[in-house]
C-alpha atoms as a PDB file:
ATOM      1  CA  UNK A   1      44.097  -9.216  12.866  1.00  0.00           C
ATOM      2  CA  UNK A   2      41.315  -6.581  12.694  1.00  0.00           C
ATOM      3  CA  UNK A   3      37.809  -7.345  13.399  1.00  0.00           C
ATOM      4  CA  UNK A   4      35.478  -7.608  10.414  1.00  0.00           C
ATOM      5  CA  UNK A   5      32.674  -5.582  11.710  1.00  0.00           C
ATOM      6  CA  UNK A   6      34.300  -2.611  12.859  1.00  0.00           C
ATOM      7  CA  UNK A   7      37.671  -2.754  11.786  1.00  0.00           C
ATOM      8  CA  UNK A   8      39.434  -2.580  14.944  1.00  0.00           C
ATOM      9  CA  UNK A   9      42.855  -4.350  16.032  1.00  0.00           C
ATOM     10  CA  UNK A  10      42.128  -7.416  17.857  1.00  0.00           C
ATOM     11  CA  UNK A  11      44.184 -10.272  18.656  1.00  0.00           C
ATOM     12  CA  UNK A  12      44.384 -13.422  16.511  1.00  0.00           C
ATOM     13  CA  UNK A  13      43.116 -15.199  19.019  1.00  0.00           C
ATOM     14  CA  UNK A  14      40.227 -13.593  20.077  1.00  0.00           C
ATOM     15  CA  UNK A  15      36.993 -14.916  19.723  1.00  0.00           C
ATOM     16  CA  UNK A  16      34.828 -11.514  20.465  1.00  0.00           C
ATOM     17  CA  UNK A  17      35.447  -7.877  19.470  1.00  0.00           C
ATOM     18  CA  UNK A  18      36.426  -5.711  22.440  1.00  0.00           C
ATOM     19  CA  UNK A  19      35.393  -2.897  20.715  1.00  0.00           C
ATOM     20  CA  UNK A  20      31.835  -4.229  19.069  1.00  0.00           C
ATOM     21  CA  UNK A  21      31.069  -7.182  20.364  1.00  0.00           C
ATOM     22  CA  UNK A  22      30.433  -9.678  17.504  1.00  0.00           C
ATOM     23  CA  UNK A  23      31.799 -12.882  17.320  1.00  0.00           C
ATOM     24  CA  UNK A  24      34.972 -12.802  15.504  1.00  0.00           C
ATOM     25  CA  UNK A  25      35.016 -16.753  14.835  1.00  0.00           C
ATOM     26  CA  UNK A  26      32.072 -17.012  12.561  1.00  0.00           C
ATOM     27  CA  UNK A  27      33.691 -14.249   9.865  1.00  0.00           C
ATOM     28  CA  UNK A  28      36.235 -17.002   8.859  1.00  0.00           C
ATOM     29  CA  UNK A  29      38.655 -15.997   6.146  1.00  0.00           C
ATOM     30  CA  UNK A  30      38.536 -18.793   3.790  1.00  0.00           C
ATOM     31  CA  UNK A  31      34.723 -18.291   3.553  1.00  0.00           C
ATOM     32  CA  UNK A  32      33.769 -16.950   0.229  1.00  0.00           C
ATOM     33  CA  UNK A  33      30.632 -14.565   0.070  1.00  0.00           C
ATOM     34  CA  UNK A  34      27.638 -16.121  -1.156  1.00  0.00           C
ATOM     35  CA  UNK A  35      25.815 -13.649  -4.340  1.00  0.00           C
ATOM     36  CA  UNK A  36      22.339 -13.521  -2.381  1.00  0.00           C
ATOM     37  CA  UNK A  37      20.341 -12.614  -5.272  1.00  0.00           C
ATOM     38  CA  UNK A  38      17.344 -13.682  -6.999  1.00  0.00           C
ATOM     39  CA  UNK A  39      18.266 -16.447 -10.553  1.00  0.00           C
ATOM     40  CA  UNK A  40      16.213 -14.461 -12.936  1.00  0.00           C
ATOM     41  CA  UNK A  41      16.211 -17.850 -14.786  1.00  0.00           C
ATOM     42  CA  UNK A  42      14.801 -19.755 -12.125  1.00  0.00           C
ATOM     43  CA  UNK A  43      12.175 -16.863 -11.565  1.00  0.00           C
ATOM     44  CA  UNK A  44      11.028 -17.082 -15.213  1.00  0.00           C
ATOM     45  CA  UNK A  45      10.533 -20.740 -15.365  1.00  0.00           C
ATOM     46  CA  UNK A  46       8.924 -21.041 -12.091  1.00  0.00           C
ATOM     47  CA  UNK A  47       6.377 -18.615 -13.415  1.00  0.00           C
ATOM     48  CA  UNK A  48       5.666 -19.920 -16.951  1.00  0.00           C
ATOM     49  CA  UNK A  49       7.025 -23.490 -17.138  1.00  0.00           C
ATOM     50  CA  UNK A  50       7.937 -25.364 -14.053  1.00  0.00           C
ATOM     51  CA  UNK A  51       5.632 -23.455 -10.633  1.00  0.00           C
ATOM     52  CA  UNK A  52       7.170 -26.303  -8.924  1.00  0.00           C
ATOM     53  CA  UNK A  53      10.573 -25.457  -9.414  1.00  0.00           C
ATOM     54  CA  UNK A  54      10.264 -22.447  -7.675  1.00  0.00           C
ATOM     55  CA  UNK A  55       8.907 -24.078  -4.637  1.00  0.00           C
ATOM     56  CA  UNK A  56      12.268 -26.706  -4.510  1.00  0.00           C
ATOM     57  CA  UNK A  57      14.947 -24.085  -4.636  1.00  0.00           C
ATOM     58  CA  UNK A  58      13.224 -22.160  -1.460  1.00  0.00           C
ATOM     59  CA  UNK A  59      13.896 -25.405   0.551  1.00  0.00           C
ATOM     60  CA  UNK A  60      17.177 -25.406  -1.324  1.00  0.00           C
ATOM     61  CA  UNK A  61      18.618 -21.864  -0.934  1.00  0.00           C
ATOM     62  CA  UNK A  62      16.793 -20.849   2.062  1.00  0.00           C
ATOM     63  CA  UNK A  63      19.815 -21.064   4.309  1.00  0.00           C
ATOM     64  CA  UNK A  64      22.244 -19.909   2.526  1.00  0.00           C
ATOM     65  CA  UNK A  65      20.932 -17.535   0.150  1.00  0.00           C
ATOM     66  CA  UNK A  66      16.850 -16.555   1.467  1.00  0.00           C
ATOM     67  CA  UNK A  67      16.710 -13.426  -0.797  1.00  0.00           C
ATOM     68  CA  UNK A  68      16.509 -15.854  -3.770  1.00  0.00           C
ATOM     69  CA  UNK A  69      14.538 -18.657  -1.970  1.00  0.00           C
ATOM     70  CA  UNK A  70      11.847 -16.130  -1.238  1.00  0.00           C
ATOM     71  CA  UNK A  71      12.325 -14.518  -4.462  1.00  0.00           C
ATOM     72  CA  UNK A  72      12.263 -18.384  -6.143  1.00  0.00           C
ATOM     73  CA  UNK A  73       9.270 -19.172  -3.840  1.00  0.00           C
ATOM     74  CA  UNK A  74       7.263 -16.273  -4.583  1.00  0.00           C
ATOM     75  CA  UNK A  75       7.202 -16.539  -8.589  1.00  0.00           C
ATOM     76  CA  UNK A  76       6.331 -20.147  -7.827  1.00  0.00           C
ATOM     77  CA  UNK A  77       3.620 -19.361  -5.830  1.00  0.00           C
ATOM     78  CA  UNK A  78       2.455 -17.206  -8.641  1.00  0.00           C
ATOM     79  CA  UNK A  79       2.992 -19.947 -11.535  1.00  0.00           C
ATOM     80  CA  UNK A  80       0.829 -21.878  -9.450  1.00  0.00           C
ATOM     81  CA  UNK A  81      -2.096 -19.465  -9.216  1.00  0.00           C
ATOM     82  CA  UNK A  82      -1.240 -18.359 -13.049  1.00  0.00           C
ATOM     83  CA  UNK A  83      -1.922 -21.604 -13.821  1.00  0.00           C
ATOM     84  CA  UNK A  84      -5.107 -22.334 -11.652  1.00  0.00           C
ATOM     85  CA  UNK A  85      -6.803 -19.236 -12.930  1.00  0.00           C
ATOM     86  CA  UNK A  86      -5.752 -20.404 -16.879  1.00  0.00           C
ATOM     87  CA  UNK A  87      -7.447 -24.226 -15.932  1.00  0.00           C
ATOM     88  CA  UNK A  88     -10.142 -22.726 -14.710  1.00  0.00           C
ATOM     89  CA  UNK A  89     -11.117 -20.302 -17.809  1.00  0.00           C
ATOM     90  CA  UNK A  90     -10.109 -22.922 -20.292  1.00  0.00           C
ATOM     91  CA  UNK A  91     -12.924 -24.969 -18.751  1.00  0.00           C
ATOM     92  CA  UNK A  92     -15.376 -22.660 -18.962  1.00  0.00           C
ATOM     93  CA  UNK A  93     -15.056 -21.703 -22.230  1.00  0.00           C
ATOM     94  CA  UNK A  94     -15.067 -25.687 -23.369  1.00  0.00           C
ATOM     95  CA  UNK A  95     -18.513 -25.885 -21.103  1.00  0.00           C
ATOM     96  CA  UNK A  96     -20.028 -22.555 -22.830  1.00  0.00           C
ATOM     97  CA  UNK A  97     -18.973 -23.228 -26.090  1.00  0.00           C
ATOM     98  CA  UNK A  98     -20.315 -27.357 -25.617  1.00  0.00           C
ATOM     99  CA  UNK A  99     -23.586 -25.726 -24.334  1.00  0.00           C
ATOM    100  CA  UNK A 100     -23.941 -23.301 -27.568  1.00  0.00           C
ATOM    101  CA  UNK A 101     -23.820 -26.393 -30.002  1.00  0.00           C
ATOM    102  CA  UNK A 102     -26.977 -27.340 -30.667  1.00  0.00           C
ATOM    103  CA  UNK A 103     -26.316 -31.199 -32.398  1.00  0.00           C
ATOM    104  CA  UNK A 104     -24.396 -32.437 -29.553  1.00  0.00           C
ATOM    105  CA  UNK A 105     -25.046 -35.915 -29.333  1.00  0.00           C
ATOM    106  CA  UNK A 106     -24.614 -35.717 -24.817  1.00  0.00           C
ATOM    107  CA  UNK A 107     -28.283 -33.670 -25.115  1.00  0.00           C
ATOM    108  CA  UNK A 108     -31.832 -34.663 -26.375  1.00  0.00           C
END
């Protein structure tokens, strides 16, 4: 058996690398690598559609794949503000545009 970090001949049983140190038991072999990078998919419709979404798959993937929870967090995070700043100047422009016409029946 050879160690996974360095490459050296171990033992099978050996929990440790003589040669590097790292704990031989966690690289098992019937793990399969996880693809640790961002869902473009989930990155577009946390930022137009669904901000919330976003937010869920950080607590989701966060353990076992944090380059796309922080990746899925962050557009979130964005959606959110994108749509903050968009409620915001929509209401504005209803008040101004309420305040130019001159026969509304809420003013004397």
């Amino acid at each position: 058996m050879y160690c996974p970090n360095c490459g050296t001949d171990i033992d099978k049983n050996a929990e440790v690398c003589v040669n590097c140190g790292v704990n031989v038991l966690k690289f098992n072999s019937q793990t399969v690598p996880v693809d640790d990078r961002s869902n473009i998919w989930v990155n577009l419709l946390s930022l137009c559609c669904f901000p919330l979404l976003g937010i869920i798959m950080f607590f989701v993937w966060k353990e076992k794949q944090p380059k796309a929870a922080k990746s899925a967090l962050i557009f979130g995070l964005i959606g959110i503000g994108i749509s903050i700043i968009f409620s915001i100047i929509m209401f504005v422009l209803g008040f101004a545009a309420e305040m130019m016409n001159n026969d509304s029946y809420y003013y004397y």
